[in-house]
N, C-alpha and C. Protein backbone atom coordinates (compact mmCIF):
# COMPACT_ATOMS: atom_id res chain seq x y z
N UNK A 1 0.85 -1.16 0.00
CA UNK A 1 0.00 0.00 0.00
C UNK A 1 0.90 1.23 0.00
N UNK A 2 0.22 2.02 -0.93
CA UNK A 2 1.60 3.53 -0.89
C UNK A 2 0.59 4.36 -0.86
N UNK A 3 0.77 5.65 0.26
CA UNK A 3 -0.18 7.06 -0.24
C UNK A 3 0.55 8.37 0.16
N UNK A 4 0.57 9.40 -0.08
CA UNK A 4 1.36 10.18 0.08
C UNK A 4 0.45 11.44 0.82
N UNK A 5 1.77 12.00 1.57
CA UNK A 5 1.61 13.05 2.85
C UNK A 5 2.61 14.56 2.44
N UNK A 6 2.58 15.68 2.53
CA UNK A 6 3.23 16.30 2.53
C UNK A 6 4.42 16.28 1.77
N UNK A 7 3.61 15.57 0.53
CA UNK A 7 4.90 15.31 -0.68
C UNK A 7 5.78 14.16 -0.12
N UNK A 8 5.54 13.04 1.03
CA UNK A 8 6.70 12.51 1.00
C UNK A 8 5.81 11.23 0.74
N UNK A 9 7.09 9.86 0.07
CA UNK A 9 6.47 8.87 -0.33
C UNK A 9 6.41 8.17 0.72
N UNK A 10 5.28 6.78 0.92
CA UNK A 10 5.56 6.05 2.32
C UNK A 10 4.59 4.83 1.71
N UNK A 11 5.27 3.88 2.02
CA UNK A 11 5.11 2.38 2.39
C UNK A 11 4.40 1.41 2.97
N UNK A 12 3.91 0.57 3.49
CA UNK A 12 3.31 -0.08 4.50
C UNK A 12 3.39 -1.27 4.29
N UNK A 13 3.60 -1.94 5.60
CA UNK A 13 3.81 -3.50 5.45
C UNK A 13 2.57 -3.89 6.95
N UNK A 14 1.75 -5.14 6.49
CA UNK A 14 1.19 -5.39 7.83
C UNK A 14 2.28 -6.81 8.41
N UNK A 15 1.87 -6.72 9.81
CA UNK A 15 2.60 -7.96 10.10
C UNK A 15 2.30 -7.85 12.02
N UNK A 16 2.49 -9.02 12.44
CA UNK A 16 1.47 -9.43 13.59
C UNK A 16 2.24 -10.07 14.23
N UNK A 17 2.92 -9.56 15.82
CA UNK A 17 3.10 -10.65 17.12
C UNK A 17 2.11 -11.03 17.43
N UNK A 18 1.45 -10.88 18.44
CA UNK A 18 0.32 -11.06 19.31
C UNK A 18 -0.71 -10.43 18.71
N UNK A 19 -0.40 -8.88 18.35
CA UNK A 19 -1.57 -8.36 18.18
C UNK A 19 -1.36 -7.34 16.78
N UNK A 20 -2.10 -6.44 16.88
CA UNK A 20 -2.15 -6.49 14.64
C UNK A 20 -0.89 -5.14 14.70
N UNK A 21 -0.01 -5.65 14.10
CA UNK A 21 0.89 -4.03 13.99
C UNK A 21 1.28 -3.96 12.15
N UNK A 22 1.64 -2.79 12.20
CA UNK A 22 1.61 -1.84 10.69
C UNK A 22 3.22 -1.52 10.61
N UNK A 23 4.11 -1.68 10.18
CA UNK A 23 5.28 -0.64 9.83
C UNK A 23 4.65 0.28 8.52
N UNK A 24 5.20 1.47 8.56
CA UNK A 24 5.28 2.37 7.83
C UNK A 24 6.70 3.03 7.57
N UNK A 25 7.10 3.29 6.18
CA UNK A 25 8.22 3.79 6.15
C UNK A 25 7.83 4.81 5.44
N UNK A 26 9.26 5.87 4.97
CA UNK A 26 9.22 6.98 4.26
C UNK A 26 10.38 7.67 3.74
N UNK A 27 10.42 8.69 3.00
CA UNK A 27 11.36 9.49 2.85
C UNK A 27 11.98 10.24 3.61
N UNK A 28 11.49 9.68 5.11
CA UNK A 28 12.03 10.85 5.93
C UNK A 28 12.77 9.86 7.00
N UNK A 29 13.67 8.79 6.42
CA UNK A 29 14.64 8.07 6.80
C UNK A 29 13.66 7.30 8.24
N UNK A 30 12.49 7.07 8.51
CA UNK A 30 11.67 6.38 9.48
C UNK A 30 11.01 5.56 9.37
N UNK A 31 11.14 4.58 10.14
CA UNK A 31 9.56 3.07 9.92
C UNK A 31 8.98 4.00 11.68
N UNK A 32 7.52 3.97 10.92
CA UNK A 32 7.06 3.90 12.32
C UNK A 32 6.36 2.73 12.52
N UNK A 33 5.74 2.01 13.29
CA UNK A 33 5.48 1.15 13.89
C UNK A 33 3.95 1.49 14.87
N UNK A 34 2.51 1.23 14.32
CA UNK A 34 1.78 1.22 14.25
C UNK A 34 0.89 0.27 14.85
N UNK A 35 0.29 0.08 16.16
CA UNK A 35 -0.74 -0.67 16.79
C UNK A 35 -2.54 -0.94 16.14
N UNK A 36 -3.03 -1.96 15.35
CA UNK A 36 -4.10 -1.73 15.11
C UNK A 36 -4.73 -1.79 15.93
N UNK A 37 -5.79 -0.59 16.15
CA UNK A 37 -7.07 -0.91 17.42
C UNK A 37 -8.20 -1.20 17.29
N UNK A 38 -9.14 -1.64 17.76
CA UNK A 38 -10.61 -2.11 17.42
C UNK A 38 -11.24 -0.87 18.06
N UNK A 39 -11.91 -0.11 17.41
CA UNK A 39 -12.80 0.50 18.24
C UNK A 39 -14.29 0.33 17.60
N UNK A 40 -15.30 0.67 18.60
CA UNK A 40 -17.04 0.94 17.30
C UNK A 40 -16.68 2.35 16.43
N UNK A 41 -16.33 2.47 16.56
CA UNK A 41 -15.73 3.78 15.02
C UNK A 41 -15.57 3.00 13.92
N UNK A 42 -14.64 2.06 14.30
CA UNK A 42 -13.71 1.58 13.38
C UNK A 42 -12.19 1.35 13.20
N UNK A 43 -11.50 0.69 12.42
CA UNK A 43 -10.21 0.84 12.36
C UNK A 43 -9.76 1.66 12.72
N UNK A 44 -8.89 2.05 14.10
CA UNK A 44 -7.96 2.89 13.90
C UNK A 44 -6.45 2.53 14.36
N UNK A 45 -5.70 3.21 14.59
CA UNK A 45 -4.46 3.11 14.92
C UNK A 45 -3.31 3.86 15.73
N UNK A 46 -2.89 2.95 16.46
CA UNK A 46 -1.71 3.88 17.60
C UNK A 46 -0.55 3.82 16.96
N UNK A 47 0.39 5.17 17.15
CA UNK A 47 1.74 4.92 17.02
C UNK A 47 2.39 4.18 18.41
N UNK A 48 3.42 3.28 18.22
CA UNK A 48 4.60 2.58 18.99
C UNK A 48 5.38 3.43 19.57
N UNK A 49 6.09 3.08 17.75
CA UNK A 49 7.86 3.68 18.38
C UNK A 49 8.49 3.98 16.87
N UNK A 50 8.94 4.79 16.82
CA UNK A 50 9.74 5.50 15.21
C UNK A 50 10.85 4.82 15.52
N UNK A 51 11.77 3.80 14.31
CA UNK A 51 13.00 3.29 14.47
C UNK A 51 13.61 4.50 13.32
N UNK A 52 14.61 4.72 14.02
CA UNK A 52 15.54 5.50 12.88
C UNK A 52 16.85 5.35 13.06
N UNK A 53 17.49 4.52 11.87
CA UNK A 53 19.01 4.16 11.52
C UNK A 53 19.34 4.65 10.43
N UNK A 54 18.29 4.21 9.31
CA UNK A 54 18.92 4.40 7.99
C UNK A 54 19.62 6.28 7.93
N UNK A 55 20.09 6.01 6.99
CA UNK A 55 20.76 7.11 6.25
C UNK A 55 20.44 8.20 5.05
N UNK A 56 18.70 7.11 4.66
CA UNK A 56 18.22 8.19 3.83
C UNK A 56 17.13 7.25 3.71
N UNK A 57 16.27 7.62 2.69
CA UNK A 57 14.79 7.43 2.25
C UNK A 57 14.80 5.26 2.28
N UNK A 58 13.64 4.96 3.39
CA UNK A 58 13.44 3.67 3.19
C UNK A 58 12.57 3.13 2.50
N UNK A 59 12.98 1.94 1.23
CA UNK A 59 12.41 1.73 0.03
C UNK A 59 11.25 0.62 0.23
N UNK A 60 11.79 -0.50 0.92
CA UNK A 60 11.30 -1.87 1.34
C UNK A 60 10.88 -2.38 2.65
N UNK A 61 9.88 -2.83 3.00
CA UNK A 61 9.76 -3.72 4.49
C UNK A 61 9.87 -5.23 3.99
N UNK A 62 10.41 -5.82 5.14
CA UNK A 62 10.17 -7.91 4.85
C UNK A 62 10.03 -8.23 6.63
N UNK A 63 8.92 -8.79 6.41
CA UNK A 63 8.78 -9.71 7.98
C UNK A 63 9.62 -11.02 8.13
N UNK A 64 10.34 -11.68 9.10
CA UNK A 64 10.32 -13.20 8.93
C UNK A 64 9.51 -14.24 8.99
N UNK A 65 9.69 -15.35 8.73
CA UNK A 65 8.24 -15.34 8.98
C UNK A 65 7.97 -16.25 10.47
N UNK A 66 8.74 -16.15 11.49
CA UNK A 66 8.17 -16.32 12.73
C UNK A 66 7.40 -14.82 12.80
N UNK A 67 7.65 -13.61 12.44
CA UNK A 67 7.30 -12.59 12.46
C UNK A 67 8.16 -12.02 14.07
N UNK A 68 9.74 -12.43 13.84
CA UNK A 68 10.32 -11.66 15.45
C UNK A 68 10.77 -10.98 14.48
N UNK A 69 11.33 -10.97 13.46
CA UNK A 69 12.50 -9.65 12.99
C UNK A 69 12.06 -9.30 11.87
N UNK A 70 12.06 -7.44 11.66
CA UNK A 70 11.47 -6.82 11.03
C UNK A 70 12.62 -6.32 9.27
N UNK A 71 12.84 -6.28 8.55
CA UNK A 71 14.01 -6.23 7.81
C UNK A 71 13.61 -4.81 6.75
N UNK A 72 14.66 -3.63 7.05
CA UNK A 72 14.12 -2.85 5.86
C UNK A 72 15.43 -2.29 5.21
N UNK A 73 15.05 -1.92 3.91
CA UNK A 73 15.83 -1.80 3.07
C UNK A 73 16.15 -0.18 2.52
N UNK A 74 17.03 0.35 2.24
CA UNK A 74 16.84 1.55 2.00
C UNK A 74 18.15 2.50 0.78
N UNK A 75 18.07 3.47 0.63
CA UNK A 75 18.85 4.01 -0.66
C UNK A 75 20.45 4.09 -0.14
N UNK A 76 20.17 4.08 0.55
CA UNK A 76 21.69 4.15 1.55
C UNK A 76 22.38 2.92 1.29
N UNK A 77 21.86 1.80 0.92
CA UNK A 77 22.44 0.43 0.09
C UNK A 77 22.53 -0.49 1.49
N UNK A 78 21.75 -0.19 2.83
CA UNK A 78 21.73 -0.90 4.19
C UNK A 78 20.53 -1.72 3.83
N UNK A 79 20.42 -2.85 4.45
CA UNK A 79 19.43 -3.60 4.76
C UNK A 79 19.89 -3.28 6.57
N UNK A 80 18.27 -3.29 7.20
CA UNK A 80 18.96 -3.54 8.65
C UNK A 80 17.70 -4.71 9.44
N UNK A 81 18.16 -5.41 10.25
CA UNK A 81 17.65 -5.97 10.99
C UNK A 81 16.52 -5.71 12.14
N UNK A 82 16.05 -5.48 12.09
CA UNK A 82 15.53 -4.98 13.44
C UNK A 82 14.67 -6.36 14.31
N UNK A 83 14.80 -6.28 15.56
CA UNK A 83 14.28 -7.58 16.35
C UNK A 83 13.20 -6.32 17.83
N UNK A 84 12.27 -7.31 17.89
CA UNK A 84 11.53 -6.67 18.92
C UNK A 84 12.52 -6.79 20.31
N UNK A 85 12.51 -5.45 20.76
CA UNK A 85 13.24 -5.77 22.48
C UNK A 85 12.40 -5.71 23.36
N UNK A 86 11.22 -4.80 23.40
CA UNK A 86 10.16 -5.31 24.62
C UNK A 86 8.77 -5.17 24.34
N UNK A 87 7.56 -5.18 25.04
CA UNK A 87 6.42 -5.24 24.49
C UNK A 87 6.18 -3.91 23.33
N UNK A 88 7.17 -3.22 23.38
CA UNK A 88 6.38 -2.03 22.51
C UNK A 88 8.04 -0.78 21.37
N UNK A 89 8.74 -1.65 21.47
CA UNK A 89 9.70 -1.54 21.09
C UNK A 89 10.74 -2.24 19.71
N UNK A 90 11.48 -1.85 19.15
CA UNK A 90 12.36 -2.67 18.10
C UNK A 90 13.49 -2.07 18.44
N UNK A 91 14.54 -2.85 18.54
CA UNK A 91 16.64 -2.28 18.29
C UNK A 91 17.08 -3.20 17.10
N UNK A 92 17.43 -2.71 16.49
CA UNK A 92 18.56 -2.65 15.34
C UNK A 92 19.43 -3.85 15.74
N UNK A 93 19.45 -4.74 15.47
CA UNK A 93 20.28 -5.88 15.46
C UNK A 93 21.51 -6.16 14.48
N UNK A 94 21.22 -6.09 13.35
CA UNK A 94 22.13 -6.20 12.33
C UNK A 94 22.04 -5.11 11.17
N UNK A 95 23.42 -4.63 10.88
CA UNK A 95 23.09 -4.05 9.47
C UNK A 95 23.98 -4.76 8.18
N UNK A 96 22.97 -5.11 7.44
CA UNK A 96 23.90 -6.25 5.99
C UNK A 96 24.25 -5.20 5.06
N UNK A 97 25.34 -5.26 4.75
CA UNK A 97 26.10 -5.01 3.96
C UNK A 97 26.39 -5.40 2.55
N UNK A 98 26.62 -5.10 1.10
CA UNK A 98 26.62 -5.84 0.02
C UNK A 98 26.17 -4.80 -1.12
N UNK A 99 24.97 -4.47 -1.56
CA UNK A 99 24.70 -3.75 -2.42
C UNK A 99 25.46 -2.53 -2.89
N UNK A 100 25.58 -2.42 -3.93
CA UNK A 100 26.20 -0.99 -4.05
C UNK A 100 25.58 -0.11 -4.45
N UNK A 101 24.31 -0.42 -4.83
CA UNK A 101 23.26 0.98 -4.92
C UNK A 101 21.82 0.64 -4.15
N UNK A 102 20.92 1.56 -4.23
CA UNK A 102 19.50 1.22 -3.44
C UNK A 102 19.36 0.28 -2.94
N UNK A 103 18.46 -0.57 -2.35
CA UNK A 103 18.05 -1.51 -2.02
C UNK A 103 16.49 -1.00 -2.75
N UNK A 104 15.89 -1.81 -3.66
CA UNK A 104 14.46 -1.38 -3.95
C UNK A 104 13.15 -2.41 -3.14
N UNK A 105 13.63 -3.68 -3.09
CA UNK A 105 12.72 -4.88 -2.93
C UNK A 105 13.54 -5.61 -1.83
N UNK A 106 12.41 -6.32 -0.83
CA UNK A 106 12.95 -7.51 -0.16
C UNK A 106 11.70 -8.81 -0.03
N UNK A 107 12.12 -9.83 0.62
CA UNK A 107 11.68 -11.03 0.20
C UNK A 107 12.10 -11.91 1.29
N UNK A 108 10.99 -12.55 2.58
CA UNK A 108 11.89 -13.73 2.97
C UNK A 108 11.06 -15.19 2.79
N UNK A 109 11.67 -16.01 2.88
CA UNK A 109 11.41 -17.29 2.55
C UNK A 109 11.82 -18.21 3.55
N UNK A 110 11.17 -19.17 4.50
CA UNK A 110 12.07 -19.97 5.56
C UNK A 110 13.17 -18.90 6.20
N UNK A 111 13.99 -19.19 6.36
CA UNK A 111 15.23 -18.35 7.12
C UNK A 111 15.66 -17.64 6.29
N UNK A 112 16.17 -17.24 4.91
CA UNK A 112 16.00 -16.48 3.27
C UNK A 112 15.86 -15.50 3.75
N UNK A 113 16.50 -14.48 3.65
CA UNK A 113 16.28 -13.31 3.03
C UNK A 113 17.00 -12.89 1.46
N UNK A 114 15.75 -12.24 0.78
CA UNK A 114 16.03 -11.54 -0.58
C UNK A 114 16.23 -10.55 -0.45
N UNK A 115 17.20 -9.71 -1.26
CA UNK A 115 17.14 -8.27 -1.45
C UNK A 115 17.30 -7.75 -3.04
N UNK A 116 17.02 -6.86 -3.47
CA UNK A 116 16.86 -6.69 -4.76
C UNK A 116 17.26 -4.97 -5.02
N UNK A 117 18.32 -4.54 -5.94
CA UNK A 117 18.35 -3.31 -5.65
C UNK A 117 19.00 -2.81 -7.50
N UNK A 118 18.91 -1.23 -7.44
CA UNK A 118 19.20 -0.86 -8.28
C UNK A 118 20.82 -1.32 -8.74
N UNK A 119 21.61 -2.07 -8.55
CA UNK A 119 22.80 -2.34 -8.75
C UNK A 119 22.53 -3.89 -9.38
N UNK A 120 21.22 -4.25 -10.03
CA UNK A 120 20.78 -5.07 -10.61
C UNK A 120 21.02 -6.14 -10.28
N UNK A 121 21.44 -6.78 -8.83
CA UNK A 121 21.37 -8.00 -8.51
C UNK A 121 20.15 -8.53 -7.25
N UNK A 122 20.16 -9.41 -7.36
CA UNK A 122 19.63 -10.17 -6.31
C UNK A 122 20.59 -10.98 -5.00
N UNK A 123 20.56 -10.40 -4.14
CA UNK A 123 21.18 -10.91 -2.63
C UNK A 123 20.25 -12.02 -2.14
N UNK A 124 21.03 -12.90 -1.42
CA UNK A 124 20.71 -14.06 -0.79
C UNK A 124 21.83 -13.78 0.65
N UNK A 125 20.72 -13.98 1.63
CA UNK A 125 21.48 -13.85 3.35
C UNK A 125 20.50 -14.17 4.19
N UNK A 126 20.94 -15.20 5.11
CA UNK A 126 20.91 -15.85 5.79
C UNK A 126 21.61 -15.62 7.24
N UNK A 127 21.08 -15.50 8.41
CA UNK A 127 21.13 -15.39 9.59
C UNK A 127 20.71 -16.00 10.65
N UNK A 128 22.22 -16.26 11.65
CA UNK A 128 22.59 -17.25 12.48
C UNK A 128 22.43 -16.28 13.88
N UNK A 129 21.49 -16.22 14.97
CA UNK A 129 21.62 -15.43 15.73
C UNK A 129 21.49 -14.17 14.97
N UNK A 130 22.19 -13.37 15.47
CA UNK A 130 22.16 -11.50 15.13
C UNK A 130 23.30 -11.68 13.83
N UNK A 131 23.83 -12.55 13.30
CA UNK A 131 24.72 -12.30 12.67
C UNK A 131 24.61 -13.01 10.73
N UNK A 132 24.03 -11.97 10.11
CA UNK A 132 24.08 -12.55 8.89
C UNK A 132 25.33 -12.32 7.76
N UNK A 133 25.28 -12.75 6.65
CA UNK A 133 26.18 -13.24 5.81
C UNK A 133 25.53 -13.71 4.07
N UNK A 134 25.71 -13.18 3.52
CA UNK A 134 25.20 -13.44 2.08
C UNK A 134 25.83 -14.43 1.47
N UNK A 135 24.75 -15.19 1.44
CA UNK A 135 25.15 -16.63 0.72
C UNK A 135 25.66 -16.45 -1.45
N UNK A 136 24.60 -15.07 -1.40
CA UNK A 136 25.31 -15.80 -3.18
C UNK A 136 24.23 -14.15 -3.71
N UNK A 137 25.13 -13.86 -4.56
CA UNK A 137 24.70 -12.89 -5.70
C UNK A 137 24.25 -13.41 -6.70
N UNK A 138 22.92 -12.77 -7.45
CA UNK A 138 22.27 -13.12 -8.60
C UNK A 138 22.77 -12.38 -9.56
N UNK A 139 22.93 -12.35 -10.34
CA UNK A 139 23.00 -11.53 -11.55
C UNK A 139 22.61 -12.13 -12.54
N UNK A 140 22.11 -11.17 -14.21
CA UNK A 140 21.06 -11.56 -14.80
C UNK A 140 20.47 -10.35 -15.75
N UNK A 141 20.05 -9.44 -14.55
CA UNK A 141 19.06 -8.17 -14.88
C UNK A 141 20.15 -7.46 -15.24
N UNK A 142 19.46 -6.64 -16.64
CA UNK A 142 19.94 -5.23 -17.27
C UNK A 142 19.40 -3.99 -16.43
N UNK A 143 18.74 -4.00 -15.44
CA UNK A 143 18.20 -3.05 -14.99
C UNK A 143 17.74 -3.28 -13.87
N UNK A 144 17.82 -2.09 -12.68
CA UNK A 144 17.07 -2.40 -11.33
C UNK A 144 15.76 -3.33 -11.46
N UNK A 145 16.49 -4.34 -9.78
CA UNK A 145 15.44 -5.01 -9.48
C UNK A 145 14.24 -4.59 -8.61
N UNK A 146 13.25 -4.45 -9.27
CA UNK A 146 12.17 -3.76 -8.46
C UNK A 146 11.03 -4.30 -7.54
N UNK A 147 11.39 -6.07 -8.01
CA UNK A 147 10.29 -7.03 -7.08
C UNK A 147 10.63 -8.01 -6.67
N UNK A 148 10.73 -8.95 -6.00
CA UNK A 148 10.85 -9.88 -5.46
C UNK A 148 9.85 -10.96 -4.50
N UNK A 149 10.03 -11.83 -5.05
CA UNK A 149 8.64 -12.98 -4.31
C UNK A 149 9.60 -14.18 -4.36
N UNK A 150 9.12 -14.82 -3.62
CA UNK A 150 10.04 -16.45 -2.97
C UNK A 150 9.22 -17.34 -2.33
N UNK A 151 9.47 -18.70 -2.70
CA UNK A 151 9.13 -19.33 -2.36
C UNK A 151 9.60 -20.90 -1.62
N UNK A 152 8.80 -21.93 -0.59
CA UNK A 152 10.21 -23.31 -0.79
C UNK A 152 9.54 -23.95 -1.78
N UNK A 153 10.49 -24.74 -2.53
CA UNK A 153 10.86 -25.17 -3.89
C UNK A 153 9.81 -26.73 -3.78
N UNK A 154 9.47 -27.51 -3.07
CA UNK A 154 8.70 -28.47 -2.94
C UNK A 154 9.30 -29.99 -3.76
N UNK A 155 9.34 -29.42 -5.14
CA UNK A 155 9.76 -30.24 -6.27
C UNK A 155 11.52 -29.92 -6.50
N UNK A 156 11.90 -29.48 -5.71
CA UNK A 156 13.54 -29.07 -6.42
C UNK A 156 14.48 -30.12 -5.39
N UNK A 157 15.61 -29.79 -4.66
CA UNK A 157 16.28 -30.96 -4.40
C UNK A 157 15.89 -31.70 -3.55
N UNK A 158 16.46 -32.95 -4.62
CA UNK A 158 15.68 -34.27 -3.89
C UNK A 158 16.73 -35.11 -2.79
N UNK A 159 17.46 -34.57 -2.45
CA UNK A 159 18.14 -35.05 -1.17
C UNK A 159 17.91 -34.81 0.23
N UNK A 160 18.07 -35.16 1.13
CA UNK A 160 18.04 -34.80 2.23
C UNK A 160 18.88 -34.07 3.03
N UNK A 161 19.74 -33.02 2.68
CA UNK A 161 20.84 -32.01 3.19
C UNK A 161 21.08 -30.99 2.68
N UNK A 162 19.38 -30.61 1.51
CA UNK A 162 19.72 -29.34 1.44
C UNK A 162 17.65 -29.00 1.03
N UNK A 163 17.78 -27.91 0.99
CA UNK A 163 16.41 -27.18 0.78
C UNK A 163 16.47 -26.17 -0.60
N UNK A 164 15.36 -26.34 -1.37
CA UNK A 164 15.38 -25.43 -2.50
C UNK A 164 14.44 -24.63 -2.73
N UNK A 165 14.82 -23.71 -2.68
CA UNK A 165 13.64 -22.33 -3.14
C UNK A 165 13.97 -21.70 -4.75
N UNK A 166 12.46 -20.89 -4.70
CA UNK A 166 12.34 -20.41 -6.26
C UNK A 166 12.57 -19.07 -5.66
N UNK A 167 12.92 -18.07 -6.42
CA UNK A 167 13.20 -16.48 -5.74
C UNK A 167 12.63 -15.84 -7.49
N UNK A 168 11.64 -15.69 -7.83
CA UNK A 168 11.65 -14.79 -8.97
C UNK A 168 11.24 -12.80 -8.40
N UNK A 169 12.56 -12.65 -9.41
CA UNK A 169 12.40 -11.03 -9.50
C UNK A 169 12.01 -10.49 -10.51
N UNK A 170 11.60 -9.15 -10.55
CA UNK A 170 11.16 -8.59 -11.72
C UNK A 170 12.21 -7.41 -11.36
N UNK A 171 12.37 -7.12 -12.97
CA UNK A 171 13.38 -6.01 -13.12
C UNK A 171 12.76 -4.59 -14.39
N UNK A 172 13.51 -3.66 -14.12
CA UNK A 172 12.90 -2.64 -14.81
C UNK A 172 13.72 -2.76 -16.28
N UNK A 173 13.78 -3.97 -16.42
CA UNK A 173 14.66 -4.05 -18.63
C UNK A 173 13.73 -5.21 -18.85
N UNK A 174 12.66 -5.33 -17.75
CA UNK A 174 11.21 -5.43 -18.59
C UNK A 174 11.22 -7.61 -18.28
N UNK A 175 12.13 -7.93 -17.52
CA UNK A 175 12.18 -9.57 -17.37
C UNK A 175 11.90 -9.11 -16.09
N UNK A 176 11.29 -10.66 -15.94
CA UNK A 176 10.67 -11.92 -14.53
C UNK A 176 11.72 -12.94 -14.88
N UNK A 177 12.71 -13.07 -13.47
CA UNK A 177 13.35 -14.15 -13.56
C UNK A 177 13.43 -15.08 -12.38
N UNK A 178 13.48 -16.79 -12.85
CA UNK A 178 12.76 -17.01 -11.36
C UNK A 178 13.93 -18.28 -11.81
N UNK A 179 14.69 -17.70 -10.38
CA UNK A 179 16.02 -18.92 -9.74
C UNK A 179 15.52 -19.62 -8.62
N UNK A 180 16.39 -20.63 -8.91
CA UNK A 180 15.94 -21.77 -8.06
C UNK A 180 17.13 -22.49 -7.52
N UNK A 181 17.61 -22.13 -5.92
CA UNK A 181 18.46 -21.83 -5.41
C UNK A 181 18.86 -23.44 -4.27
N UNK A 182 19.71 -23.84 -3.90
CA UNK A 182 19.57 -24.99 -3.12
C UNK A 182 20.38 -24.54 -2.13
N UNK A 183 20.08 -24.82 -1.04
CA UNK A 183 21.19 -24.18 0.12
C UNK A 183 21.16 -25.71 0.99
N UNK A 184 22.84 -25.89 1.28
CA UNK A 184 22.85 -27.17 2.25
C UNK A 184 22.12 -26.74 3.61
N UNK A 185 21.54 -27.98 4.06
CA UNK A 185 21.07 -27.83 5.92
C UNK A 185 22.23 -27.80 6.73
């Protein structure tokens, strides 16, 4: 969902501990972090807590999918981690490193994280505790990657010591390309 405020662009990702929360990002280097409430009105919503690390305008949100760590992406070429620290809070856990331009798109899959950025590749990273590490660069695309979707692979390796996912991106030189990635257990 995108709508715009005071000329600035902004984002939204839903995603749920216990109870219904919203990130919102923007051009103004912030995710805020958004409580849904029930009222007889209707939908409305509390602010949390504003995380602010990045370094400039944030492009992407990705949940995991236990839904503990929040992942956003931004022009500054950071992906950062963020993990809940108490009922109403997020700290910055990790910042990944790798891209050399934007970050436009992210993507997670099982433990997977995708990233997708104007430097036309696709990132693969994976995280052990607080500490991740990029398993493998895509390349491919003539042009920023602007989407990313993933999936586990079901039909792909047929052994027992490794797991396979499909990761297709879309890029702005007009291709959908969909890799199919095997990572040992």
């Amino acid at each position: 969902m995108f709508y715009f405020d005071q000329m600035k662009l902004y984002f939204t990702i839903k995603f749920d501990y216990q109870t219904r929360f919203r990130g919102v990002t923007s051009t103004d280097k912030t995710i805020k972090i958004w409580r849904k409430l029930e009222s007889p009105e209707g939908e409305k919503h509390s602010l949390i807590t504003t995380l602010k690390k990045h370094k400039s305008g944030i492009n992407a949100l990705a949940c995991s999918t236990n839904e503990n760590v929040l992942y956003s992406g931004g022009s500054d070429r950071l992906i950062i981690a963020w993990e809940k620290s108490d009922e109403d809070d997020m700290a910055a856990v990790a910042v990944l490193k790798g891209h050399v331009n934007s970050i436009l798109c992210l993507s997670v899959v099982s433990d997977l994280l995708c990233s997708g950025s104007t430097d036309e590749t696709v990132r693969l990273w994976k995280g052990v505790e607080k500490c991740y590490c990029c398993l493998a660069v895509l390349e491919g695309h003539s042009g920023p990657v602007k989407c990313l979707t993933s999936e586990t692979d079901h039909a792909g390796c047929s052994c027992d010591t490794s797991t396979s996912y499909l990761i297709y991106s879309g890029g702005l030189d007009y291709d959908i390309k969909v890799w199919q990635i095997c990572i040992a257990l």
